[in-house]
N, C-alpha and C. Protein backbone atom coordinates (compact mmCIF):
# COMPACT_ATOMS: atom_id res chain seq x y z
N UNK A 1 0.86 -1.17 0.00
CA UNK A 1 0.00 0.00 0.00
C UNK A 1 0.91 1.24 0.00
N UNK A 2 0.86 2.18 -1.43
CA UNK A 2 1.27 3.10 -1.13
C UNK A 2 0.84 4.51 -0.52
N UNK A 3 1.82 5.74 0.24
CA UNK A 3 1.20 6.54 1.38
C UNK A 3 0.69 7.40 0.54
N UNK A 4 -0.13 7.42 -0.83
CA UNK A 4 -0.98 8.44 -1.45
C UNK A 4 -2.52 7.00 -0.54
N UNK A 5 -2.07 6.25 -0.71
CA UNK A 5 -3.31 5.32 0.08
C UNK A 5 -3.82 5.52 1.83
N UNK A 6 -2.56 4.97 1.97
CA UNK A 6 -2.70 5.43 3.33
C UNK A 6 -3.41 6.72 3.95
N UNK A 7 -2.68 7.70 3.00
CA UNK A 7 -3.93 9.13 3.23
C UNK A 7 -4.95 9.22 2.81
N UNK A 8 -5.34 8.41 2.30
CA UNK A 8 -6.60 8.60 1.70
C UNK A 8 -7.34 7.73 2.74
N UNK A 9 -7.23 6.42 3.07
CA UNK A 9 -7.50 5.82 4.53
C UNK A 9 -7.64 6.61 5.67
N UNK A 10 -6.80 7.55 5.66
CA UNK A 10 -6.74 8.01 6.87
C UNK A 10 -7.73 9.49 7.01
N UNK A 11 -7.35 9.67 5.82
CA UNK A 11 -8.89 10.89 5.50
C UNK A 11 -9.90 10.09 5.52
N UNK A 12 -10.44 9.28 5.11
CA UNK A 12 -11.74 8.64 5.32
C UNK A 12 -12.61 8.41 7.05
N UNK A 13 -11.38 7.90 7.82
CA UNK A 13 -11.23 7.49 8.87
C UNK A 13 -11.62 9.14 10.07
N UNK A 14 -11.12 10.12 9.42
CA UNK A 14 -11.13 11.41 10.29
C UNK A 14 -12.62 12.16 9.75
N UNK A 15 -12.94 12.20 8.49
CA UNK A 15 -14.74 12.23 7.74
C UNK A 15 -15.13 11.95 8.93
N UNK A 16 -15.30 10.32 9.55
CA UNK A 16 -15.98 9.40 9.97
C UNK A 16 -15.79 9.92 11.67
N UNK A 17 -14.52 10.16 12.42
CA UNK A 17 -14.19 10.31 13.24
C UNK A 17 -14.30 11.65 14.21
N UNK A 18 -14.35 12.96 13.41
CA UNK A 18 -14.12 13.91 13.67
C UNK A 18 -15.81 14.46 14.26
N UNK A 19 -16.92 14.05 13.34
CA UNK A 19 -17.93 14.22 14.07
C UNK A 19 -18.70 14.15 15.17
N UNK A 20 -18.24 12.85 15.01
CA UNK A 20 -18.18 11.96 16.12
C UNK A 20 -17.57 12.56 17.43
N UNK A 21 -16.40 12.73 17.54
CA UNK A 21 -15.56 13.40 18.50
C UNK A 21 -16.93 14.36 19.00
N UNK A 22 -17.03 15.53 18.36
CA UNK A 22 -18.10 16.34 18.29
C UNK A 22 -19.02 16.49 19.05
N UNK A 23 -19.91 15.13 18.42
CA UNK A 23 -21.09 14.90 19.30
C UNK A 23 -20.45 14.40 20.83
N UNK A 24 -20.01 13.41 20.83
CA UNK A 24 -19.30 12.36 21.98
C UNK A 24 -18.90 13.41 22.67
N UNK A 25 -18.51 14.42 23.11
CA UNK A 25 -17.68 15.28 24.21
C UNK A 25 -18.33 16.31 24.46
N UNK A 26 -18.73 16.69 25.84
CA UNK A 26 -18.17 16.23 26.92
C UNK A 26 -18.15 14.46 27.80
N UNK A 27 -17.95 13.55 27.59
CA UNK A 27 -18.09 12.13 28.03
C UNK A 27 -16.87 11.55 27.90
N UNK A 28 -16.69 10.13 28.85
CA UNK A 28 -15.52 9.57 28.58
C UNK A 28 -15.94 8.97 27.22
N UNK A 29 -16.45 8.94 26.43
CA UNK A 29 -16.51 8.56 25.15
C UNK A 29 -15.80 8.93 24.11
N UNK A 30 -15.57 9.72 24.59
CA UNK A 30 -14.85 11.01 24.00
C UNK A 30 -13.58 10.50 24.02
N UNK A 31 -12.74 10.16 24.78
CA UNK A 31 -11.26 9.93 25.13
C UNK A 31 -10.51 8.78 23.90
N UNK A 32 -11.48 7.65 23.54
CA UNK A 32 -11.07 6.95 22.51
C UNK A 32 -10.67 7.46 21.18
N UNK A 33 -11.85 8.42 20.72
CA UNK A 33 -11.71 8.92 19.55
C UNK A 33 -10.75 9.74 19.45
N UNK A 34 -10.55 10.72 20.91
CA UNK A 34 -9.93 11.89 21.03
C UNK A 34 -8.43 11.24 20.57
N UNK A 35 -7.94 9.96 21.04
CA UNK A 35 -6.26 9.44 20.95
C UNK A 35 -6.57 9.12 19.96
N UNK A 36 -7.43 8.73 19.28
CA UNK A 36 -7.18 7.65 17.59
C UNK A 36 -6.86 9.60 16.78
N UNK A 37 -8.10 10.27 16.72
CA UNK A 37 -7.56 11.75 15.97
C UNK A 37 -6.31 12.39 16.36
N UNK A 38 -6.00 12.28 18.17
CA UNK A 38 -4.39 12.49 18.13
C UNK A 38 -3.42 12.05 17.62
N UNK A 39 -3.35 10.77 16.78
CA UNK A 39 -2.89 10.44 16.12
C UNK A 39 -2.90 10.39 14.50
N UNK A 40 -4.65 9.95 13.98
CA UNK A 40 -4.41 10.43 13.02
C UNK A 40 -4.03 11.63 12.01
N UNK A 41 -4.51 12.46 13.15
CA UNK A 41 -4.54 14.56 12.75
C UNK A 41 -2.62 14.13 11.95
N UNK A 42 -1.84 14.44 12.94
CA UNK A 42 -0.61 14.45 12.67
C UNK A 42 -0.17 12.97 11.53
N UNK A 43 -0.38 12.17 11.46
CA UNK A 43 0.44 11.19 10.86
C UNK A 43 -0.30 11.77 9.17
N UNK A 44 -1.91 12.39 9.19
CA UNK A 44 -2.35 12.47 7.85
C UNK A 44 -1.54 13.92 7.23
N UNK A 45 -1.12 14.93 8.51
CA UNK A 45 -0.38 15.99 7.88
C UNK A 45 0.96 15.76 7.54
N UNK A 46 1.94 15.17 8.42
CA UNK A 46 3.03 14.33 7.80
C UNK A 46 2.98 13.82 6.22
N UNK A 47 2.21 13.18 5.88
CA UNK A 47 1.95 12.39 4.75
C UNK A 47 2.03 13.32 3.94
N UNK A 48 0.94 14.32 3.76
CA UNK A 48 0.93 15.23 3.09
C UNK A 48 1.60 16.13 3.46
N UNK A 49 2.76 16.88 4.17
CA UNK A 49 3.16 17.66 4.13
C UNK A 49 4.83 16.98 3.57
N UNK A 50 4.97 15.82 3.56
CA UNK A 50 5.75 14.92 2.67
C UNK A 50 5.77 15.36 0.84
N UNK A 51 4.50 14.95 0.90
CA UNK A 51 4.46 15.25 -0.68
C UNK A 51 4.33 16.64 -1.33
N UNK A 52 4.24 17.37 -0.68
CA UNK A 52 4.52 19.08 -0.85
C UNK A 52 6.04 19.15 -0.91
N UNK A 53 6.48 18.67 0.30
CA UNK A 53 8.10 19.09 -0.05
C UNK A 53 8.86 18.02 -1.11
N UNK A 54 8.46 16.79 -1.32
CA UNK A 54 8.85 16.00 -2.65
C UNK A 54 8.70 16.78 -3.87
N UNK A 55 7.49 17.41 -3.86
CA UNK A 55 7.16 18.08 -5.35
C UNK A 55 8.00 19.75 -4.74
N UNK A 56 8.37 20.12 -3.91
CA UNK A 56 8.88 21.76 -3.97
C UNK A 56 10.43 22.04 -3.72
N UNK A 57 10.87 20.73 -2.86
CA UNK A 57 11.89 21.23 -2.31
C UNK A 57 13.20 20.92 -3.45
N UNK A 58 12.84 19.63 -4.39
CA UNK A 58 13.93 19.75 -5.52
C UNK A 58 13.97 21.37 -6.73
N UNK A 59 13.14 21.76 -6.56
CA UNK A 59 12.76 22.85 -7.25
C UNK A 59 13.71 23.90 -6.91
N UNK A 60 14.13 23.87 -5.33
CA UNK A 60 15.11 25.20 -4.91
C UNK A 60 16.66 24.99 -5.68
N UNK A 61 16.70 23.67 -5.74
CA UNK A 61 18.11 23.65 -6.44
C UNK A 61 19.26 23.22 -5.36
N UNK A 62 18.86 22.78 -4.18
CA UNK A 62 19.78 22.65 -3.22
C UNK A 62 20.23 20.90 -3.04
N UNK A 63 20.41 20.30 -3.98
CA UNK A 63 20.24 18.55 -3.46
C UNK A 63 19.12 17.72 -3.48
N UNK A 64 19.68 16.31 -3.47
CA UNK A 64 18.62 15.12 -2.51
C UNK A 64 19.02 15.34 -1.41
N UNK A 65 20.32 15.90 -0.48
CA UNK A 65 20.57 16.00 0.64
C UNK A 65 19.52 17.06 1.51
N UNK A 66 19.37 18.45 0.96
CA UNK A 66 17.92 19.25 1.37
C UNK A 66 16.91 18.62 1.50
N UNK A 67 16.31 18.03 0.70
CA UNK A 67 14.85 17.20 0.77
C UNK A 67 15.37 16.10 2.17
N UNK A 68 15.92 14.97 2.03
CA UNK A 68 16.27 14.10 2.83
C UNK A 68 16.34 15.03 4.74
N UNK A 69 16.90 16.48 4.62
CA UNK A 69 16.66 17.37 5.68
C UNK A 69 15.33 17.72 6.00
N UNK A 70 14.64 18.12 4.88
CA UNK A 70 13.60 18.54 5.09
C UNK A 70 12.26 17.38 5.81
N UNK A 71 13.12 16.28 5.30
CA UNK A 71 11.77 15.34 5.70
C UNK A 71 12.14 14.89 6.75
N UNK A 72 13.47 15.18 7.33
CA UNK A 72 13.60 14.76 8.78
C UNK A 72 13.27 15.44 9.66
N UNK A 73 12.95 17.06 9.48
CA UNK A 73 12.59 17.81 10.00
C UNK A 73 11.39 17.77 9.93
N UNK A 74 10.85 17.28 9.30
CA UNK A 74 8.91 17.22 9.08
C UNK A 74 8.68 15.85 10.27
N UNK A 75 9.56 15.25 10.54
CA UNK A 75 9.89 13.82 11.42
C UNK A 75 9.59 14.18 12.50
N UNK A 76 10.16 15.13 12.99
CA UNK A 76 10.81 15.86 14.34
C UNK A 76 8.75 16.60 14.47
N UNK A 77 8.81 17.52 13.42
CA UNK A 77 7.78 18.18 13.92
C UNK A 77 5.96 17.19 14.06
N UNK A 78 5.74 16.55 13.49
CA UNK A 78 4.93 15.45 13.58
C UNK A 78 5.33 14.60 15.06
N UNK A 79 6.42 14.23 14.94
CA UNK A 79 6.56 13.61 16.61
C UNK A 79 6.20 14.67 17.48
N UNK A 80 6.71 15.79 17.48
CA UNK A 80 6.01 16.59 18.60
C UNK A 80 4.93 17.12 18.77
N UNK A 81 3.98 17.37 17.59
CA UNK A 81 2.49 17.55 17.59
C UNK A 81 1.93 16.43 18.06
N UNK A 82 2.67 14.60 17.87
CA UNK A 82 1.99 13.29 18.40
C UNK A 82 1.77 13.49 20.02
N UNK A 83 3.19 13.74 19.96
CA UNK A 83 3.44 14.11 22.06
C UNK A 83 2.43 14.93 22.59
N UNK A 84 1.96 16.11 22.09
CA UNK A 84 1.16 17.27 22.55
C UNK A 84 -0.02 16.89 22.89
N UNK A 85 -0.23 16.47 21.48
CA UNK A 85 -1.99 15.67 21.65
C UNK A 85 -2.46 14.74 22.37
N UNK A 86 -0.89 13.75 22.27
CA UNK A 86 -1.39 12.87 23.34
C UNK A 86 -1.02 13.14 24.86
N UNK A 87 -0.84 14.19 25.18
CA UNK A 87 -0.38 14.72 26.52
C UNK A 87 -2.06 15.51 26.77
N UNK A 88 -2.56 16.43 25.73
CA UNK A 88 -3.94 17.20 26.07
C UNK A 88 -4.63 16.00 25.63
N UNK A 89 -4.90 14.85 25.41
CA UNK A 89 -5.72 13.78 26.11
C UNK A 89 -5.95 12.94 27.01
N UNK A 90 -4.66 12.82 27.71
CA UNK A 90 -4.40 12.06 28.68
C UNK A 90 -4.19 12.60 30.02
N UNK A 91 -3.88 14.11 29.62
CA UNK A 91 -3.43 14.79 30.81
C UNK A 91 -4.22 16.27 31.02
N UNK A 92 -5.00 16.80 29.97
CA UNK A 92 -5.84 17.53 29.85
C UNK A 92 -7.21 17.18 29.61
N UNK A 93 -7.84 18.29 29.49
CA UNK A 93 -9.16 18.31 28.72
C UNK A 93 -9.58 17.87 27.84
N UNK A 94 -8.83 17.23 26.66
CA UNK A 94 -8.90 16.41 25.87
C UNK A 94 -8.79 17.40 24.67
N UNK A 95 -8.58 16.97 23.25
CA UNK A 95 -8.61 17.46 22.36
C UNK A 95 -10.03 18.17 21.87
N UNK A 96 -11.00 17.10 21.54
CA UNK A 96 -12.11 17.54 21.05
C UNK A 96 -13.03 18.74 22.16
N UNK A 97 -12.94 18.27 23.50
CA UNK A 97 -13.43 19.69 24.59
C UNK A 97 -12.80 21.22 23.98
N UNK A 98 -10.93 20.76 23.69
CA UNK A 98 -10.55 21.91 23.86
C UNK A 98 -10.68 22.74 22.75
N UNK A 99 -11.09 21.96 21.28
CA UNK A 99 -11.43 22.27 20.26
C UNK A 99 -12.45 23.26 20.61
N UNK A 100 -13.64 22.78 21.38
CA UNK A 100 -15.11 23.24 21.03
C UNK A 100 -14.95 24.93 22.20
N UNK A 101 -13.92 24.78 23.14
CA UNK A 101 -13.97 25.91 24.28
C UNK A 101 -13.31 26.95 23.01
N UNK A 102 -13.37 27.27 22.18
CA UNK A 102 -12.93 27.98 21.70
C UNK A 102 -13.51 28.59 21.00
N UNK A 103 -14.91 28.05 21.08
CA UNK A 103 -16.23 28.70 20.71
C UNK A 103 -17.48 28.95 21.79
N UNK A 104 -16.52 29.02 23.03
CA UNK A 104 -17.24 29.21 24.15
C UNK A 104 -16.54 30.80 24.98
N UNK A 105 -17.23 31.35 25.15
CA UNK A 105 -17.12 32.80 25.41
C UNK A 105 -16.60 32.66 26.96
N UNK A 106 -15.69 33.44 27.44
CA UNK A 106 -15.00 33.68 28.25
C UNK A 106 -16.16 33.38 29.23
N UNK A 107 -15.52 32.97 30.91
CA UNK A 107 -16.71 32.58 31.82
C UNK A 107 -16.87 34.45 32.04
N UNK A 108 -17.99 34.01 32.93
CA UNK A 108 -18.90 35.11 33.57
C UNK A 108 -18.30 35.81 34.75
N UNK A 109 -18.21 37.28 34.37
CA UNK A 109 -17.49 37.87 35.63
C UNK A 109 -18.24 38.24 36.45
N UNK A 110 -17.94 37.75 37.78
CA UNK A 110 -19.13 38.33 38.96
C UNK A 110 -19.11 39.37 39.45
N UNK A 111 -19.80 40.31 39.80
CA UNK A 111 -19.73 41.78 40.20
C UNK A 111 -20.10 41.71 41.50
């Protein structure tokens, strides 16, 4: 299976998933979906942010050694968006809560 597949799997999977999240939270129901999207969010931008720099980065003129940098650095940054997410699910509010507080208006100041 090649990773033009895999993303496309994995987009299907977040369609399916992301609503879900949605409805499901506030509940521990929520927590399953919340780690499967902490994971897929990042591994489907990796993928694709792979094939952006395959098609751009030979273009600058700098090497296969640049690209081969660039995608290790896309390595680095995907592992640490994995860590984050799975730290604000496990150790926070969860992803999908913290998604939705962000369409929730500052609390109420008491006078």
């Amino acid at each position: 299976m090649t990773n033009i597949h895999i993303y496309h799997k994995i987009n299907n999977g977040l369609l399916a998933l992301t609503p879900a999240a949605m409805i499901l939270s506030p509940s521990p129901w929520a927590l399953p979906v919340d780690l499967a999207l902490g994971v897929l969010f990042p591994v489907h931008g990796h993928i694709a942010m792979n094939m952006v720099l395959t098609d751009y980065v030979p273009k600058l003129g700098l090497g296969p050694g640049f690209l081969k940098l660039t995608r290790f650095l896309m390595l680095g940054v995907t592992g640490v968006m994995t860590v984050g997410l799975w730290r604000l699910n496990t150790e926070g509010a969860g992803l999908t809560y913290t998604v939705k507080a962000l369409w929730k208006g500052p609390p109420p100041k008491d006078h």
